[in-house]
C-alpha atoms as a PDB file:
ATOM      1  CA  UNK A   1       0.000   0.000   0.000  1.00  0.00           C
ATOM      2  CA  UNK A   2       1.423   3.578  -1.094  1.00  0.00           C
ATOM      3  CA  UNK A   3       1.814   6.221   1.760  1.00  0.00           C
ATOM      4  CA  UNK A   4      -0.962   8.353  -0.284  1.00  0.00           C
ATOM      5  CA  UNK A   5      -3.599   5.274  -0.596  1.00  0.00           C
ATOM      6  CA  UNK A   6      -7.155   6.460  -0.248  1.00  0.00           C
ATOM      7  CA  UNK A   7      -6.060  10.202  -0.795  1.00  0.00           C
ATOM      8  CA  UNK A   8      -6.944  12.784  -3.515  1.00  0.00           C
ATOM      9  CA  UNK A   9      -4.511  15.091  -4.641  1.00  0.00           C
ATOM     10  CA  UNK A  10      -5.687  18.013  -7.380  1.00  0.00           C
ATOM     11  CA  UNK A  11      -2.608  19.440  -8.928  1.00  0.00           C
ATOM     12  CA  UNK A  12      -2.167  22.648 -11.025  1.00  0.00           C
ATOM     13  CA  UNK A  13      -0.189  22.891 -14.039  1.00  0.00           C
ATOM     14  CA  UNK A  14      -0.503  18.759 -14.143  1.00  0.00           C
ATOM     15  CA  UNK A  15       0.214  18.819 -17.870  1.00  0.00           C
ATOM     16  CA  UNK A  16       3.633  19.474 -18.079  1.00  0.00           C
ATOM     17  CA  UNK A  17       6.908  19.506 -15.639  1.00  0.00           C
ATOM     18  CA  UNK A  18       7.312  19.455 -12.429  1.00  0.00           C
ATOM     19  CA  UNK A  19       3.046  19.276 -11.913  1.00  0.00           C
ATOM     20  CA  UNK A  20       3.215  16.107 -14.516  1.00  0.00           C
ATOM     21  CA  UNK A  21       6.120  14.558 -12.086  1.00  0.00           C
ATOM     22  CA  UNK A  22       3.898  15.203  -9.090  1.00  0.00           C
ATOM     23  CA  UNK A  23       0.854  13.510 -10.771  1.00  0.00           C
ATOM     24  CA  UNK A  24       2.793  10.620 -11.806  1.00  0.00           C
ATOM     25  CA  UNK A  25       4.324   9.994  -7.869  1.00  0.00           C
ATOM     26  CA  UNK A  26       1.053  10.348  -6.237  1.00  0.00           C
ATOM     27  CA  UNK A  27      -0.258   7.692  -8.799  1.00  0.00           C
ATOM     28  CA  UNK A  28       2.181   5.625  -7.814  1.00  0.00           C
ATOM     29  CA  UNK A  29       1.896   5.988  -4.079  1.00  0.00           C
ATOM     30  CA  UNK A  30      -1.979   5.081  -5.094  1.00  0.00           C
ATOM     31  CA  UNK A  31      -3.706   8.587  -5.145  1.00  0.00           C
ATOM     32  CA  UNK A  32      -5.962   9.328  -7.230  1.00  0.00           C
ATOM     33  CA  UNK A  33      -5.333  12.949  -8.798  1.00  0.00           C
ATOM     34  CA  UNK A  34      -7.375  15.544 -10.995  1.00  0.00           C
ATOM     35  CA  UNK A  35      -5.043  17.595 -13.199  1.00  0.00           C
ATOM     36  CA  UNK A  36      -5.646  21.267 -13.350  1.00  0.00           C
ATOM     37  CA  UNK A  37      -4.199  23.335 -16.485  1.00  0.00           C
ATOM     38  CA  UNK A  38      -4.864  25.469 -19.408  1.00  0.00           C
ATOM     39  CA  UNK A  39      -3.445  23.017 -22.431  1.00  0.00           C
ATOM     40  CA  UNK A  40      -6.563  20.636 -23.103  1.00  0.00           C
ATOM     41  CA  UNK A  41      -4.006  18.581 -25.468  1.00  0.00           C
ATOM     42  CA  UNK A  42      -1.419  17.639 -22.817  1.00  0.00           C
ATOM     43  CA  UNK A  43      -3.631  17.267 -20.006  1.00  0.00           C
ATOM     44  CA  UNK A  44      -5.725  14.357 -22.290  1.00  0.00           C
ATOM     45  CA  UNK A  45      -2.290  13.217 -23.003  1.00  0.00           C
ATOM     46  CA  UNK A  46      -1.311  12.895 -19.068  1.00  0.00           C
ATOM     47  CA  UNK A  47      -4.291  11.151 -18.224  1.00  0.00           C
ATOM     48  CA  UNK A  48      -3.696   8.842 -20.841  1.00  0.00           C
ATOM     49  CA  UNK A  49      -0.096   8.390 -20.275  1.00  0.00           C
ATOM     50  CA  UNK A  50      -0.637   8.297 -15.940  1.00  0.00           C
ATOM     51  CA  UNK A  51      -3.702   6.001 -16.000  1.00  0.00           C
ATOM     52  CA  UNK A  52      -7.402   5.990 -14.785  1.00  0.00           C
ATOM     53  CA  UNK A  53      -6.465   6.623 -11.505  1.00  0.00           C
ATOM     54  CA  UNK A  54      -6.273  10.317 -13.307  1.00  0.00           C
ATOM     55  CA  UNK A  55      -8.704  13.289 -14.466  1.00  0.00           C
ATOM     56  CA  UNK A  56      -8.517  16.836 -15.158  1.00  0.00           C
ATOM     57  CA  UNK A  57     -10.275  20.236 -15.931  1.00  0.00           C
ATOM     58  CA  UNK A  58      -9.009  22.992 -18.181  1.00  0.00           C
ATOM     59  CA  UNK A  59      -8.851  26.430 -15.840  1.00  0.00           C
ATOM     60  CA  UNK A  60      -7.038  29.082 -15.401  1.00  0.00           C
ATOM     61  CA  UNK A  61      -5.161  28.723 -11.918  1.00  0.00           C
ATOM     62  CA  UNK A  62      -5.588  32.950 -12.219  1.00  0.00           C
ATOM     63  CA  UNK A  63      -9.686  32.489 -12.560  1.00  0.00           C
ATOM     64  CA  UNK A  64     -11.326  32.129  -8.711  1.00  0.00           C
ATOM     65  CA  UNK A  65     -14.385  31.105  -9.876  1.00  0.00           C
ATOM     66  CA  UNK A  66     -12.706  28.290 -12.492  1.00  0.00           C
ATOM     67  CA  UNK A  67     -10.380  26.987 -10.089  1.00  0.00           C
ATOM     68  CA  UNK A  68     -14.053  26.233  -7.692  1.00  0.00           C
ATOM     69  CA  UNK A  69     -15.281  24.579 -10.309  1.00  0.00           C
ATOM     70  CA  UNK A  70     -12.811  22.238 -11.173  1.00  0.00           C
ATOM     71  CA  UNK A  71     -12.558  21.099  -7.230  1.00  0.00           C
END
């Protein structure tokens, strides 16, 4: 059992660097995690590449009322 097991993480900027390398840890330590970003491309592409134990929402981090709705 992974020391995140029964957790949820939502990370920003999940479609590229150091957010993606986040994601894909948590996975790992058996999170599940919802991607937050503005690139609609990558983030489909993390999700695909990390697993189903992955989703996301495209919203700008900047955008109060965006960043409610994706949580």
């Amino acid at each position: 059992m992974g020391r995140l097991q029964d957790k949820t993480a939502l990370i920003t900027g999940g479609e590229s660097g150091i957010g993606l390398a986040t994601a894909r840890r948590f996975v790992v330590e058996g999170a599940q995690v919802h991607l937050v970003g503005l690139d609609e491309g990558r983030l489909k592409d993390a999700v695909q590449d990390i697993g189903p134990a992955t989703s996301y929402t495209v919203a700008d981090v900047t955008d109060e009322a965006a960043v409610q709705a994706a949580v």
